[in-house]
Protein backbone atom coordinates (compact mmCIF):
# COMPACT_ATOMS: atom_id res chain seq x y z
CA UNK A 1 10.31 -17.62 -17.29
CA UNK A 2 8.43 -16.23 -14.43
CA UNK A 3 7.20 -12.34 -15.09
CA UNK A 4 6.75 -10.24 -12.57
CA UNK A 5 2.53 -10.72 -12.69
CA UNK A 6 3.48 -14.46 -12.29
CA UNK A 7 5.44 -13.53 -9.16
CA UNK A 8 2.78 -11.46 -7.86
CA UNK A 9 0.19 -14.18 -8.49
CA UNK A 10 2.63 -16.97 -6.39
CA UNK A 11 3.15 -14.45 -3.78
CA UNK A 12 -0.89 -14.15 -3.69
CA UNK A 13 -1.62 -17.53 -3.79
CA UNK A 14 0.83 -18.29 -0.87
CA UNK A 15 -0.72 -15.25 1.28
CA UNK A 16 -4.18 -16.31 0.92
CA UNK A 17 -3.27 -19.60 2.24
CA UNK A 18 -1.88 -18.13 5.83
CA UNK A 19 -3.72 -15.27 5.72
CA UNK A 20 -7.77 -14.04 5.81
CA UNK A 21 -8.64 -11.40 2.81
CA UNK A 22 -9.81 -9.33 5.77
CA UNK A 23 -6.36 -9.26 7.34
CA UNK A 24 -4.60 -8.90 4.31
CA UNK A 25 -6.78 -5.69 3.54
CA UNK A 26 -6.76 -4.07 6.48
CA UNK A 27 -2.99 -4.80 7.57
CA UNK A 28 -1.18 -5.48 4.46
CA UNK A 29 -3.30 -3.94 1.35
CA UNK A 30 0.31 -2.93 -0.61
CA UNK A 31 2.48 -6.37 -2.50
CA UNK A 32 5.92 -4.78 -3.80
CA UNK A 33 7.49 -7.02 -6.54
CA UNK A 34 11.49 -6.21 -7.07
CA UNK A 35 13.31 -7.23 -9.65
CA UNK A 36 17.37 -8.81 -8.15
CA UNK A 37 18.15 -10.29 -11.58
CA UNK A 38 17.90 -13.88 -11.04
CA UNK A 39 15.00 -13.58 -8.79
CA UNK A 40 12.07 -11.64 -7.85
CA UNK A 41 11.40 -10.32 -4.14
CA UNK A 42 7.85 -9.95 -3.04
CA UNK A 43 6.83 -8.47 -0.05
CA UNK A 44 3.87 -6.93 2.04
CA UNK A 45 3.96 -3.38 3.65
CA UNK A 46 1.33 -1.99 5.53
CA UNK A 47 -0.42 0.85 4.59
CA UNK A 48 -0.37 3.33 6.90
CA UNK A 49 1.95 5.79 7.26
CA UNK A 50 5.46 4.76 9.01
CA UNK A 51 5.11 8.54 11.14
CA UNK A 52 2.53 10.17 12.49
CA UNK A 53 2.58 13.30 14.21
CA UNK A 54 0.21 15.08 16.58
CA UNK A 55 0.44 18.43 17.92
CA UNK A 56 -0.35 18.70 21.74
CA UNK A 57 -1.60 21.50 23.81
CA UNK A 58 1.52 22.56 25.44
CA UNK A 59 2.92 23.59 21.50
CA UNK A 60 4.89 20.10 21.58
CA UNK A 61 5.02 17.59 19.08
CA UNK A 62 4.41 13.35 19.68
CA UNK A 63 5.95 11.31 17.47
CA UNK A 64 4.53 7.79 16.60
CA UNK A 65 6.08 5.30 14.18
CA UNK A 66 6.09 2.08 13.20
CA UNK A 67 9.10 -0.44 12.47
CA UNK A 68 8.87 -3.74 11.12
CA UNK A 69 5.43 -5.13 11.11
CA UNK A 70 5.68 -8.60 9.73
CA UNK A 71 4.34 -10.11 6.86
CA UNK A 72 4.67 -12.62 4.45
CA UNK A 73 8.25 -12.25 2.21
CA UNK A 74 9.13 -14.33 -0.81
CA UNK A 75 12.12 -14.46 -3.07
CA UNK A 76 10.92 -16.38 -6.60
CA UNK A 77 13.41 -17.56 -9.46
CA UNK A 78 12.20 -16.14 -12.41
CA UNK A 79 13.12 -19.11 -14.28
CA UNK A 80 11.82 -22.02 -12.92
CA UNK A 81 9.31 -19.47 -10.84
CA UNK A 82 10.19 -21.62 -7.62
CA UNK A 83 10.53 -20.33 -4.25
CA UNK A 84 13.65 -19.84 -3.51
CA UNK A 85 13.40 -18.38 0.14
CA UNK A 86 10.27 -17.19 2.32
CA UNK A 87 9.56 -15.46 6.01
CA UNK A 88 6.40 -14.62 7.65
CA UNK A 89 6.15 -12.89 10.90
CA UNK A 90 2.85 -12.23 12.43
């Protein structure tokens, strides 16, 4: 049965072969592993925030955020620890 570390280290192993350590730090430094019974989901997020806000001179407010970002995506069966379905977007 594949554990969640195991998914983790499948999800690594596929990410390090499309992506540079360097880009993988600096865009994508946070892997979330979820549990959907039958399978595990594992996913990169960037790690900035999704908002940022700056105050301007005039006493107004500008907004930034960030949607989707791409990334490697893979769903794993936790028996057989195959992958089951993957997605990368640069």
């Amino acid at each position: 049965m594949a554990t969640e570390k195991a998914a983790r280290e499948i999800f690594n192993t596929v990410a390090a072969s499309i992506e540079t350590p360097a880009h993988r730090k600096r865009h994508y430094s946070i892997v979330t592993v979820v549990d959907n019974g039958k399978t595990w989901s594992v996913f990169e997020e960037q790690k900035n925030d999704r908002m940022k806000f700056t105050s301007l001179p005039n006493g107004q407010e500008r907004v930034e955020a960030t949607a989707g970002g791409g990334g490697l995506s893979l769903e794993i069966d936790k028996c057989t620890g195959t992958i089951v379905q993957a997605s990368y977007m640069k």
